[in-house]
C-alpha atoms as a PDB file:
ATOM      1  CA  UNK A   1       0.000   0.000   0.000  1.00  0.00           C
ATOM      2  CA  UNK A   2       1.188   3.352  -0.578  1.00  0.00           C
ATOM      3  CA  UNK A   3      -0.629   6.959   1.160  1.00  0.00           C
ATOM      4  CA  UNK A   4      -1.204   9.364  -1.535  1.00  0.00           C
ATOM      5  CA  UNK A   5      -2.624  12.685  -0.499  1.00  0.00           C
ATOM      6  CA  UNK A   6      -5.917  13.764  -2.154  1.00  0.00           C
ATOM      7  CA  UNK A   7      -7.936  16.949  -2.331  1.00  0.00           C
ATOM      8  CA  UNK A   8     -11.971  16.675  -2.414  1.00  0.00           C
ATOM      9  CA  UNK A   9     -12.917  19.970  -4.885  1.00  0.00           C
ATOM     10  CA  UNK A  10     -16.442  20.804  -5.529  1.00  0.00           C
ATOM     11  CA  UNK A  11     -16.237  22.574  -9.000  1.00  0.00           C
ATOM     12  CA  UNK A  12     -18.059  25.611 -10.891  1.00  0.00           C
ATOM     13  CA  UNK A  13     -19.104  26.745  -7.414  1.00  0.00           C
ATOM     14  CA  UNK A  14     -17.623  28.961  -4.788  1.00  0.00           C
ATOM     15  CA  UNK A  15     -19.262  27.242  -2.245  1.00  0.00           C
ATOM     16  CA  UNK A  16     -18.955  24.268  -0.585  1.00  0.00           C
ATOM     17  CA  UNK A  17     -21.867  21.372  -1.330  1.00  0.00           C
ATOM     18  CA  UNK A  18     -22.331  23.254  -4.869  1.00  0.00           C
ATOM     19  CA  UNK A  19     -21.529  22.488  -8.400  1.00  0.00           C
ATOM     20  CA  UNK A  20     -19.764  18.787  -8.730  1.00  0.00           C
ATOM     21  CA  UNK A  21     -17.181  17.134  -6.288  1.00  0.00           C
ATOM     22  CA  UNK A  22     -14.188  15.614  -7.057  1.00  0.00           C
ATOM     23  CA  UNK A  23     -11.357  13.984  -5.586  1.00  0.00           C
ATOM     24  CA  UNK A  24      -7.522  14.648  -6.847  1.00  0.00           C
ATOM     25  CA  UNK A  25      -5.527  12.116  -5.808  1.00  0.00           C
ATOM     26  CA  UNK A  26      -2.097  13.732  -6.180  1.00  0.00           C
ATOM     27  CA  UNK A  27       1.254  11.720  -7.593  1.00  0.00           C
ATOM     28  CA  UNK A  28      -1.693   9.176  -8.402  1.00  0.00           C
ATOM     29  CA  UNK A  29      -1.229   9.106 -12.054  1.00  0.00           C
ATOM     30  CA  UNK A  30       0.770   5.824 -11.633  1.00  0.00           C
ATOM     31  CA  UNK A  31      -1.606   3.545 -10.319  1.00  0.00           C
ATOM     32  CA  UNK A  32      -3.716   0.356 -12.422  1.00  0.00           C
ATOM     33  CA  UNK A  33      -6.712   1.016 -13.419  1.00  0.00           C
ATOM     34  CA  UNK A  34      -8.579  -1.594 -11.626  1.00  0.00           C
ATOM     35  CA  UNK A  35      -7.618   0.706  -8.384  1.00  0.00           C
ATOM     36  CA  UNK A  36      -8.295   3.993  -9.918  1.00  0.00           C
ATOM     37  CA  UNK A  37     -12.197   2.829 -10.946  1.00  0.00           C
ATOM     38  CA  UNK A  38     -12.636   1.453  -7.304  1.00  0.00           C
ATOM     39  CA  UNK A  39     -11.806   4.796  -5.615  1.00  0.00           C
ATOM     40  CA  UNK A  40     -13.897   6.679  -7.867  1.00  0.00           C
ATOM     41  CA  UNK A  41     -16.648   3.978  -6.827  1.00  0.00           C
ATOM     42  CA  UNK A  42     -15.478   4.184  -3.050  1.00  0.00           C
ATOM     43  CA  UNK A  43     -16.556   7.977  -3.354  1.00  0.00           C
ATOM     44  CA  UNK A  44     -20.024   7.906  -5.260  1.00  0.00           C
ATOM     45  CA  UNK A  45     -18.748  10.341  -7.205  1.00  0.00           C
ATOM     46  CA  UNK A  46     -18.918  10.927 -11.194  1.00  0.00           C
ATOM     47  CA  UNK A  47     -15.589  11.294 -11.582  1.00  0.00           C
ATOM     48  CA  UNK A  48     -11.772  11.666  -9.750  1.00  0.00           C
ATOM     49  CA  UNK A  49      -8.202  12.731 -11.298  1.00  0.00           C
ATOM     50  CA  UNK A  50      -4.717  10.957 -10.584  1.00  0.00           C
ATOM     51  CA  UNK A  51      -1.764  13.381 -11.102  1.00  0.00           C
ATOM     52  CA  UNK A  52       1.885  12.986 -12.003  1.00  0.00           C
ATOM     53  CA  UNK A  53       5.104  14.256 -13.929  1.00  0.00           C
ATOM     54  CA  UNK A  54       4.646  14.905 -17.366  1.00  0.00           C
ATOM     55  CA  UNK A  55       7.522  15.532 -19.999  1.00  0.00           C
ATOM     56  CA  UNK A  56       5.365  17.691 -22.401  1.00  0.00           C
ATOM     57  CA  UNK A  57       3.365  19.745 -20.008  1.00  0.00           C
ATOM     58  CA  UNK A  58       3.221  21.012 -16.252  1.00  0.00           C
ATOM     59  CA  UNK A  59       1.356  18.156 -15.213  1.00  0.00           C
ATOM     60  CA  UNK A  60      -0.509  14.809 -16.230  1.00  0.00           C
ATOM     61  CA  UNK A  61      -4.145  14.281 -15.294  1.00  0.00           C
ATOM     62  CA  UNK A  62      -5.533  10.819 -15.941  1.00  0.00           C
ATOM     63  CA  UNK A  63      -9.466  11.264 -15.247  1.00  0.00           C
ATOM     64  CA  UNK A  64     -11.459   8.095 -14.251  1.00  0.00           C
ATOM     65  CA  UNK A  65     -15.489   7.300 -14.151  1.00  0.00           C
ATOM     66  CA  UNK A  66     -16.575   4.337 -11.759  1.00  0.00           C
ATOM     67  CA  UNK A  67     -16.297   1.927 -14.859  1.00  0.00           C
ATOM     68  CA  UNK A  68     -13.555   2.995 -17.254  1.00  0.00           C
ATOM     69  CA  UNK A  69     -10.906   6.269 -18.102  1.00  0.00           C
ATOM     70  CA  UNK A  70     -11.578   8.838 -20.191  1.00  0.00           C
ATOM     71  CA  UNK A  71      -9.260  11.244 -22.343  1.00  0.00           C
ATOM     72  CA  UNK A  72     -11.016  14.262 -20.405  1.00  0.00           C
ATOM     73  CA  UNK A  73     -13.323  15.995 -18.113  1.00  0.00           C
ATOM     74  CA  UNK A  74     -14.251  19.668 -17.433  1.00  0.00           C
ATOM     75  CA  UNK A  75     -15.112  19.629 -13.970  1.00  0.00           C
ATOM     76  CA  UNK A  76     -12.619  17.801 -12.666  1.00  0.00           C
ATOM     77  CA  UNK A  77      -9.772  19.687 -14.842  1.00  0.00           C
ATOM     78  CA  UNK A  78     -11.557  22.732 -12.557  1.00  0.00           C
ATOM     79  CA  UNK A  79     -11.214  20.969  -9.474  1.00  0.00           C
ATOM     80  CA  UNK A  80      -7.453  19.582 -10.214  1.00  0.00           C
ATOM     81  CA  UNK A  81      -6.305  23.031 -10.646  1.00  0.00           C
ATOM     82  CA  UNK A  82      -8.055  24.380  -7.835  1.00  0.00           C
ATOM     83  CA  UNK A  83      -6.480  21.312  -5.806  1.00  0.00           C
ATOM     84  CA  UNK A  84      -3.074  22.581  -6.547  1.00  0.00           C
ATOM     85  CA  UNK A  85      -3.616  26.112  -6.239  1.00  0.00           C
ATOM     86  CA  UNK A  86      -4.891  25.044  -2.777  1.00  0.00           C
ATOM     87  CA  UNK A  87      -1.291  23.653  -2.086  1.00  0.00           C
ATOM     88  CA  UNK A  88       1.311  26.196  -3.785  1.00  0.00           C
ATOM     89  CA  UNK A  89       2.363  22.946  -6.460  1.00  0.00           C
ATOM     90  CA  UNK A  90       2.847  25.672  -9.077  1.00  0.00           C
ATOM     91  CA  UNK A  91       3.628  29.064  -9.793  1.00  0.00           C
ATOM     92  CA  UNK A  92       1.923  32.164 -11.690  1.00  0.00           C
ATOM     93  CA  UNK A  93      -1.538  32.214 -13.274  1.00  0.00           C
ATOM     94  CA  UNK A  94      -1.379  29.566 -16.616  1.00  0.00           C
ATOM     95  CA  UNK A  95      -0.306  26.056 -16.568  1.00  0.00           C
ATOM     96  CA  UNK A  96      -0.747  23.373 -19.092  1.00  0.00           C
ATOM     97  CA  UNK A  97      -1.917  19.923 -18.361  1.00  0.00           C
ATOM     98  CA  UNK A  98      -0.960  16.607 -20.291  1.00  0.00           C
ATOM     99  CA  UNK A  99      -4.372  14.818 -20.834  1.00  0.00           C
ATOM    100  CA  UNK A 100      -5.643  12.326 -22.394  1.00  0.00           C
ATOM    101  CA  UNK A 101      -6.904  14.330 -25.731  1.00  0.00           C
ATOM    102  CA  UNK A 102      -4.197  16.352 -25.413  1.00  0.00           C
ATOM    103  CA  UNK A 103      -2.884  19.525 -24.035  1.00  0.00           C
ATOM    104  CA  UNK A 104      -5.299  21.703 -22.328  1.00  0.00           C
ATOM    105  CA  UNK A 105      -4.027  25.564 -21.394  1.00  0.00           C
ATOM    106  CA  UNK A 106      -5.231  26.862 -18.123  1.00  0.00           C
ATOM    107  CA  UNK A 107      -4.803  30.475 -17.257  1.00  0.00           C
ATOM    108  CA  UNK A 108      -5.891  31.810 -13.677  1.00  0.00           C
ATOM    109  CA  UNK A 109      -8.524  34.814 -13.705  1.00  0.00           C
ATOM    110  CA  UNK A 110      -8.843  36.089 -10.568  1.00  0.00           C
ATOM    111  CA  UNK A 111     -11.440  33.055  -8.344  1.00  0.00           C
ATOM    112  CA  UNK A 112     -11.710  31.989 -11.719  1.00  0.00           C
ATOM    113  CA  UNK A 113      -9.846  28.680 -13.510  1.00  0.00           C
ATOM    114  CA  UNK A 114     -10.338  28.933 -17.186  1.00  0.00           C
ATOM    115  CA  UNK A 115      -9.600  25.510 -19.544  1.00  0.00           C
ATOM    116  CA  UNK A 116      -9.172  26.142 -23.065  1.00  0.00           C
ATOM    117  CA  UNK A 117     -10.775  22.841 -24.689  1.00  0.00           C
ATOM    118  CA  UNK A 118      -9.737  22.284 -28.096  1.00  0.00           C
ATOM    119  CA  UNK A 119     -11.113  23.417 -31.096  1.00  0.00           C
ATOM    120  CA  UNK A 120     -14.697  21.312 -31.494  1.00  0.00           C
ATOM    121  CA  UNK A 121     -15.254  18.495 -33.773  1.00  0.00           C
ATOM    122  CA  UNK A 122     -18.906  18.126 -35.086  1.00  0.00           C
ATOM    123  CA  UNK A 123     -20.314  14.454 -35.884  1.00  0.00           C
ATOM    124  CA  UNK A 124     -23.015  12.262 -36.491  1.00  0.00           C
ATOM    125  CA  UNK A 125     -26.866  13.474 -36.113  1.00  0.00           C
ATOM    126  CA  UNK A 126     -28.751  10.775 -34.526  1.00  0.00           C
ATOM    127  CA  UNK A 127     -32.379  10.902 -35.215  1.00  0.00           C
ATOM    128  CA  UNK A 128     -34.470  12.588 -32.862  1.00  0.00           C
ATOM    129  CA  UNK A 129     -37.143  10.722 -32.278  1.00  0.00           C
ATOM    130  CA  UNK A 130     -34.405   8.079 -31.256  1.00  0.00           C
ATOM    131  CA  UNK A 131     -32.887  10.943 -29.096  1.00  0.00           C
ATOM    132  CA  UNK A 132     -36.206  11.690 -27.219  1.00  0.00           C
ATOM    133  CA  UNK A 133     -36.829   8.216 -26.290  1.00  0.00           C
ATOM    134  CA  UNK A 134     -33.856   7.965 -24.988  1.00  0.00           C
ATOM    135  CA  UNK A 135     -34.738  10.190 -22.047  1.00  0.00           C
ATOM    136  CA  UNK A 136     -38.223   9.731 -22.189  1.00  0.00           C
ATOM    137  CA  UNK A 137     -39.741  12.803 -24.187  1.00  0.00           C
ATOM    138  CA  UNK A 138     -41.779  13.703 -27.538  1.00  0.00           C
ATOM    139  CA  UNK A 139     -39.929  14.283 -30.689  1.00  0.00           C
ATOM    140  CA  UNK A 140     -41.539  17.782 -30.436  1.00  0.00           C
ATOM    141  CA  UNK A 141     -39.495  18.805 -27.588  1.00  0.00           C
ATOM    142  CA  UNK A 142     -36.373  18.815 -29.216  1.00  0.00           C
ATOM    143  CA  UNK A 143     -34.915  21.787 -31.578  1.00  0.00           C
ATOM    144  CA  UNK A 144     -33.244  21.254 -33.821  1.00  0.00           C
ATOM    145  CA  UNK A 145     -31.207  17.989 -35.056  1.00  0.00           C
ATOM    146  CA  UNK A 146     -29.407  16.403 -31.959  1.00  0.00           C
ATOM    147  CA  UNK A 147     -25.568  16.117 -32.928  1.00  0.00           C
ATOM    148  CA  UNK A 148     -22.438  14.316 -31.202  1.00  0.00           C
ATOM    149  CA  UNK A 149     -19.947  17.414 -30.690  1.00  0.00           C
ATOM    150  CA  UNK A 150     -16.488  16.901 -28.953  1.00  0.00           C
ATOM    151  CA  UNK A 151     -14.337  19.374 -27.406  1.00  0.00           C
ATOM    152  CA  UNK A 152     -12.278  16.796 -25.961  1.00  0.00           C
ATOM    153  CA  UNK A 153     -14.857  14.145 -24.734  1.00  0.00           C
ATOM    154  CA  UNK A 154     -17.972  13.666 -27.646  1.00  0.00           C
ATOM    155  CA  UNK A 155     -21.543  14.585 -26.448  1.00  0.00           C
ATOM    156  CA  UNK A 156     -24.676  14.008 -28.209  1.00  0.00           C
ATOM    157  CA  UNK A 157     -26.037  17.767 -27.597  1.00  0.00           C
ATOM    158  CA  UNK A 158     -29.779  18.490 -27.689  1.00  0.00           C
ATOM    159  CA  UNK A 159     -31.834  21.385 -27.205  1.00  0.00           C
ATOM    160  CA  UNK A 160     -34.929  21.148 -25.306  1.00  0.00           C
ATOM    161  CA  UNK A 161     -37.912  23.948 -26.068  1.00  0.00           C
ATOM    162  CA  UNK A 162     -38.321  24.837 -22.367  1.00  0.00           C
ATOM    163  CA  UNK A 163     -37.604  23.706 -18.800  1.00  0.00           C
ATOM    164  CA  UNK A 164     -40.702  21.722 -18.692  1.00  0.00           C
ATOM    165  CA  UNK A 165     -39.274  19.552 -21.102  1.00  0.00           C
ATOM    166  CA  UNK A 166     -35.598  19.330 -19.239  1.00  0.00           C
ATOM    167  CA  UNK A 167     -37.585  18.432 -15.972  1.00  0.00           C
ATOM    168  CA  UNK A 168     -39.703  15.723 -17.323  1.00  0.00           C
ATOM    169  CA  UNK A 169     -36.439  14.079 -18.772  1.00  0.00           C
ATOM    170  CA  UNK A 170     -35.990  10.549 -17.850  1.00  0.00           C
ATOM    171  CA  UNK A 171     -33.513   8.019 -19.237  1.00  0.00           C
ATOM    172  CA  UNK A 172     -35.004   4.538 -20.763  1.00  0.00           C
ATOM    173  CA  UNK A 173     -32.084   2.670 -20.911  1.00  0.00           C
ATOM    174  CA  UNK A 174     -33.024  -0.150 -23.737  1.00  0.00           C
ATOM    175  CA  UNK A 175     -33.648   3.030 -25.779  1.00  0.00           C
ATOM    176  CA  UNK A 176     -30.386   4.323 -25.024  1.00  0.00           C
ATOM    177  CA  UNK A 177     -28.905   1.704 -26.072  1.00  0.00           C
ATOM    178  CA  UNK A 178     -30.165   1.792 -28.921  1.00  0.00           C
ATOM    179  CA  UNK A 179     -29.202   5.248 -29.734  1.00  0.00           C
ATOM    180  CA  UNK A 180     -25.606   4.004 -28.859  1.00  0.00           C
ATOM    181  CA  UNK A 181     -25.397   1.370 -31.353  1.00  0.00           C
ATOM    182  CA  UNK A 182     -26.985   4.210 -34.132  1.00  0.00           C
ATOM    183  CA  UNK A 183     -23.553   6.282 -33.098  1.00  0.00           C
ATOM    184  CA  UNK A 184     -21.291   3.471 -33.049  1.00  0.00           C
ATOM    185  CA  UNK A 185     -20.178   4.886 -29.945  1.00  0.00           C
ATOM    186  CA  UNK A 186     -17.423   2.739 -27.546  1.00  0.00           C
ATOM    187  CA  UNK A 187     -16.261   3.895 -24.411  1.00  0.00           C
ATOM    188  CA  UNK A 188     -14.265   7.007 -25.409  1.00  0.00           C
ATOM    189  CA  UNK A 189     -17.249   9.378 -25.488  1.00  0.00           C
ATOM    190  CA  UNK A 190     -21.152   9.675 -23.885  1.00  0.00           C
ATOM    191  CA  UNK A 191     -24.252   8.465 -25.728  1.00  0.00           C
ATOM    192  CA  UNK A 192     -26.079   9.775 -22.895  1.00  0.00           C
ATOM    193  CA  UNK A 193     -27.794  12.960 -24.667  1.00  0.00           C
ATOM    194  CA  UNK A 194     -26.751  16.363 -23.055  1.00  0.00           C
ATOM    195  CA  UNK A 195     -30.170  18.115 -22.796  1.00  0.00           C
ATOM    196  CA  UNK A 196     -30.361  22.322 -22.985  1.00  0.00           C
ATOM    197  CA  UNK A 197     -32.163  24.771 -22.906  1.00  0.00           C
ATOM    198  CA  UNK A 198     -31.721  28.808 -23.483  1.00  0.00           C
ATOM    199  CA  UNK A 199     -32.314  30.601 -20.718  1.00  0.00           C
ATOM    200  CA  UNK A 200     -31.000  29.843 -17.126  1.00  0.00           C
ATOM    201  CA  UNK A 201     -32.108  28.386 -14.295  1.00  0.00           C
ATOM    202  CA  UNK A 202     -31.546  31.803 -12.593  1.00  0.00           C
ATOM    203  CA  UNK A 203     -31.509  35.830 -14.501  1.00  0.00           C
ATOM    204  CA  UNK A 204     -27.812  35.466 -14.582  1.00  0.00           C
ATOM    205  CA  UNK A 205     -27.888  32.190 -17.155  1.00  0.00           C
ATOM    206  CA  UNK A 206     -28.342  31.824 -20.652  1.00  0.00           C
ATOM    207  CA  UNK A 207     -28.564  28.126 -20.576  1.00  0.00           C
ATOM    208  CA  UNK A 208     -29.595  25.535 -17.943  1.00  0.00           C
ATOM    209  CA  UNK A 209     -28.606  21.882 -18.470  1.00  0.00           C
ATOM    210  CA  UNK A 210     -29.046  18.020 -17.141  1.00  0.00           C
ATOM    211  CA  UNK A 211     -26.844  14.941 -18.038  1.00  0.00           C
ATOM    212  CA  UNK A 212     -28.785  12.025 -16.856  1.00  0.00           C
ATOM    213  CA  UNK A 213     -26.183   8.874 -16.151  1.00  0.00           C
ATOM    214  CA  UNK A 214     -25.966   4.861 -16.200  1.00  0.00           C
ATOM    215  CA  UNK A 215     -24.785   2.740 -13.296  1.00  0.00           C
ATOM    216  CA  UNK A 216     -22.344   2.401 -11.888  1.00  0.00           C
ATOM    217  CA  UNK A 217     -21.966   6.233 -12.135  1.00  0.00           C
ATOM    218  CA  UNK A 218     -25.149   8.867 -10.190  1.00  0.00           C
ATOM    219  CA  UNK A 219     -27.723   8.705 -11.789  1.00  0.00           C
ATOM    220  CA  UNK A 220     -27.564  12.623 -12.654  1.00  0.00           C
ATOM    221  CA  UNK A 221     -24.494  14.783 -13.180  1.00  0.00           C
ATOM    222  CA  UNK A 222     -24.403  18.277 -11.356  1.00  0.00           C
ATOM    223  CA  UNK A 223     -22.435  19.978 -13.575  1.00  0.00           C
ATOM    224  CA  UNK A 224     -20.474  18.733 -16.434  1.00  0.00           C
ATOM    225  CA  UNK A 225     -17.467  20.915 -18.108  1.00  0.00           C
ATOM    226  CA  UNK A 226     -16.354  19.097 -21.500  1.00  0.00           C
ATOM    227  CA  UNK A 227     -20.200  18.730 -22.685  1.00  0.00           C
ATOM    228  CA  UNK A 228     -20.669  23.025 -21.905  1.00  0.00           C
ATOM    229  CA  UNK A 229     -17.651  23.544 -24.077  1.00  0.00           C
ATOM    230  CA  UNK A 230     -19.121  20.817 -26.422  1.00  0.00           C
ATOM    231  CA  UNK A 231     -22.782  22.405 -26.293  1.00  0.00           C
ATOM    232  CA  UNK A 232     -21.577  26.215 -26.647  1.00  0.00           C
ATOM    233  CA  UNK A 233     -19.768  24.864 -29.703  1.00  0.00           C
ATOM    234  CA  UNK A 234     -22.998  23.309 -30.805  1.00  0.00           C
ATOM    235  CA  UNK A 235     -25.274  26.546 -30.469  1.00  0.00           C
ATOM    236  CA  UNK A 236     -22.720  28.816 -32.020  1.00  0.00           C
ATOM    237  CA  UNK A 237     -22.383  26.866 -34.842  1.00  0.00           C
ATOM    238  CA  UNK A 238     -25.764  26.461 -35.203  1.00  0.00           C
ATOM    239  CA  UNK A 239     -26.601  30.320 -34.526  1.00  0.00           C
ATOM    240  CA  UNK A 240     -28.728  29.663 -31.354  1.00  0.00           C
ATOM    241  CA  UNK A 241     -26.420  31.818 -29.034  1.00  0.00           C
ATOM    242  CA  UNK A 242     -26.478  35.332 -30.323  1.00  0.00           C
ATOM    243  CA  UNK A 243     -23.316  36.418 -27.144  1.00  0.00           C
ATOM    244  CA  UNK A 244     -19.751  35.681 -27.661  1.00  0.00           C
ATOM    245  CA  UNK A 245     -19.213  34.970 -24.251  1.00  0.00           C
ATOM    246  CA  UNK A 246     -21.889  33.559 -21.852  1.00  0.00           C
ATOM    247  CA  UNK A 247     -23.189  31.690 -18.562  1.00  0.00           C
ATOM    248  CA  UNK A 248     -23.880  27.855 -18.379  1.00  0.00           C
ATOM    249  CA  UNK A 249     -25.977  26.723 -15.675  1.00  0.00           C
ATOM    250  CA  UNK A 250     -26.570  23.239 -14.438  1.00  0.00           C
ATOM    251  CA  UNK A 251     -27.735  21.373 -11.054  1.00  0.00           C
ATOM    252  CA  UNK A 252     -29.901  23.844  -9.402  1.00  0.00           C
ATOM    253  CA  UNK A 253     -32.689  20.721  -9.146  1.00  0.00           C
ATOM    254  CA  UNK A 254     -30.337  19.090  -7.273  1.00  0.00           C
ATOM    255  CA  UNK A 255     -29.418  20.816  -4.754  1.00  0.00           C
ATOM    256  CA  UNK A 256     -25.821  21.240  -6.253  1.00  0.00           C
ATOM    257  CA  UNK A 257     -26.077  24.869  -8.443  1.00  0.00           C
ATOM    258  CA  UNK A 258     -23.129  25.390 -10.647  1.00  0.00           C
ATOM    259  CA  UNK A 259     -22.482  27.464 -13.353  1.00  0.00           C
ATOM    260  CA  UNK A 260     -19.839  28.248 -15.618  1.00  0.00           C
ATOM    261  CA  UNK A 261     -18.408  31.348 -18.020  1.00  0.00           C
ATOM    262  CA  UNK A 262     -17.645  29.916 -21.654  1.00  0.00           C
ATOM    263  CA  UNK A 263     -16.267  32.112 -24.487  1.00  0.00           C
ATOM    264  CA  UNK A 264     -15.787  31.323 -27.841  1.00  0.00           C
ATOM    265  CA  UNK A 265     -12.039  31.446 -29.639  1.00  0.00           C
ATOM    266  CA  UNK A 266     -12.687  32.294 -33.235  1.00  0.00           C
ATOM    267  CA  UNK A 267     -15.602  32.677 -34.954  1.00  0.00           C
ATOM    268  CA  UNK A 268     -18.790  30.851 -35.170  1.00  0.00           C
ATOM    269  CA  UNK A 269     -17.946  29.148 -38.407  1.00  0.00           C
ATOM    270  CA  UNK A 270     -14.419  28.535 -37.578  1.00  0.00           C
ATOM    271  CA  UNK A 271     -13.594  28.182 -33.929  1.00  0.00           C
ATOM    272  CA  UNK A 272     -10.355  27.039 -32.690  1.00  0.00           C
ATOM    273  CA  UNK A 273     -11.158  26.575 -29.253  1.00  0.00           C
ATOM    274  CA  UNK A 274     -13.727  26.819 -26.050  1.00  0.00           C
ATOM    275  CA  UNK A 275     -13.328  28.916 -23.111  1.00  0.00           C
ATOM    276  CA  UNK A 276     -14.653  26.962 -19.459  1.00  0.00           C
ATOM    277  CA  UNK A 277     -14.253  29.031 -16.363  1.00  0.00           C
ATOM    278  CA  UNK A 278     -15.400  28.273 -13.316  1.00  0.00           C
ATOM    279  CA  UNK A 279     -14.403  28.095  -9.586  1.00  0.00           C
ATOM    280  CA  UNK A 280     -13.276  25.336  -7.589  1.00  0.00           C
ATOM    281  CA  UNK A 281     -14.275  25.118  -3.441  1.00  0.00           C
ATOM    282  CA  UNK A 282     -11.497  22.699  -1.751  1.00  0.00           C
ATOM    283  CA  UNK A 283     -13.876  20.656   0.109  1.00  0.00           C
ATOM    284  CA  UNK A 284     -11.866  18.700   2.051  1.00  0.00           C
ATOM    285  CA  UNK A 285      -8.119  17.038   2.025  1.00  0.00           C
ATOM    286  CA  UNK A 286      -6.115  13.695   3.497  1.00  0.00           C
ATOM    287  CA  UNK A 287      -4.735  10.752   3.177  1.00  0.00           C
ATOM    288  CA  UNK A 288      -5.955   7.829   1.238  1.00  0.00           C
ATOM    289  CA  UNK A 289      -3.454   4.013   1.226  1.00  0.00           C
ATOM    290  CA  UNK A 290      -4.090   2.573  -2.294  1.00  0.00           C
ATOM    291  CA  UNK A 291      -2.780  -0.997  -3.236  1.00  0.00           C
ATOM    292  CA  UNK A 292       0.447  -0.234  -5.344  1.00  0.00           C
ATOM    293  CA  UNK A 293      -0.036  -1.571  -9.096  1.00  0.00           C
END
């Protein structure tokens, strides 16, 4: 066994018990995966970050769901940062992070940590009416054609007509299944539909969001970075968000509000990146003994 220290970070809030949690186990980058998917599971959380030296950037961030890794994560890149802010582990306002889709720039704003996610990649367009009954709605509510977007982590994004709609969401998982096979999608990106609406859950927001989730993970996730970078993409490309720069909301109805500042780099036809700043709340820090690999 070897003690790693960890940090738990609630991120896109500056409170604590707001936005999403997640734990940063630091110098943790090292250990199997089998370990890393059982700590994330050990926590009930969505997701949890394992640092360590990198030779192309400032630091390496492997991110981790209960049932498998993924290239990257927005609100745990957030809460990483905001970990190691916490402790002095690096100096001056910008730091780059070795992920798995790549390099991600960070620059420090004040409270605020700001990710630059890379330059979006626009894919399939499921059918809707396979979209809606995949969390339980008419065809009707959706705008739009529902499209798998990536800005580092694909997400089928899909606009809802109002919050009625967002609130009645439920996921049928046969039917999401489905929808997966119709995507081809494997375990590098989300079938799960990211459902949005404009207008916020609060005056301050432009949009207000849910991601509903499969076992093992919650079966909801407060606030999720890499699909707002993903959906911003989506509604500026589609000319559904008139602002260059705006507020994402997501979790209120949980308990958990969150909300984030994204900016577009570029224009709407040809962007080369997504701005995602929020703040990070250091929760709570330790010790945790993990089985070495």
């Amino acid at each position: 066994m070897t003690s790693y220290d960890f940090d738990w970070v609630d991120a896109f809030t500056d409170r604590p018990f707001g936005g999403n949690g997640c734990a940063v186990v630091h110098q943790g980058a090292g250990l199997d995966d089998d370990t890393c998917m059982a700590y994330v599971r050990e926590t009930s959380l969505v997701e949890c970050t394992f640092t360590g030296p990198s030779q192309v950037a400032d630091i390496r961030v492997r991110y981790f769901l209960a049932s498998r890794e993924i290239p990257f994560a927005g609100h745990p890149t957030i809460a990483t940062v905001a970990a190691m802010r916490s402790r002095g582990l690096f100096q001056g306002n910008s730091l780059t992070l070795e992920t798995g889709a790549g390099l991600v720039a960070v620059e420090l704003d004040g409270d605020l940590i700001e990710m630059t996610q890379s330059a979006p990649e626009f894919g399939a367009q499921p059918d809707p009416a396979r979209v809606a009954m995949a969390v339980g709605l008419m065809p009707d509510s959706i705008i739009g054609a529902p499209q798998m977007v990536s800005t580092g982590l694909p997400f089928c994004i899909t606009v809802l007509r109002d919050q009625a709609d967002l609130r009645a969401a439920r996921l049928n998982r046969e039917a999401l299944r489905n929808l997966a096979t119709d995507l081809g999608q494997d375990d590098s990106g989300m079938a799960e539909p990211f459902l949005v609406t404009l207008g916020g859950a609060t005056d301050s927001g432009d949009t207000f969001s849910r991601l509903l989730l499969t076992p093992p993970s919650p079966p909801e996730d407060p606030f999720t970075g890499s699909a707002t970078g993903a959906m911003a993409a989506y509604l500026w490309r589609h000319g559904l968000m008139p602002k260059d720069r705006f507020i994402a909301q997501q979790g209120h109805w949980m308990g958990r509000p969150g909300q984030a500042r994204v900016t577009r780099v570029g224009s709407s036809d040809a962007m080369t990146g997504i701005k995602v700043a929020g703040q990070g709340c250091v929760l709570m820090r330790g010790k945790v003994d993990l089985p070495d690999a």
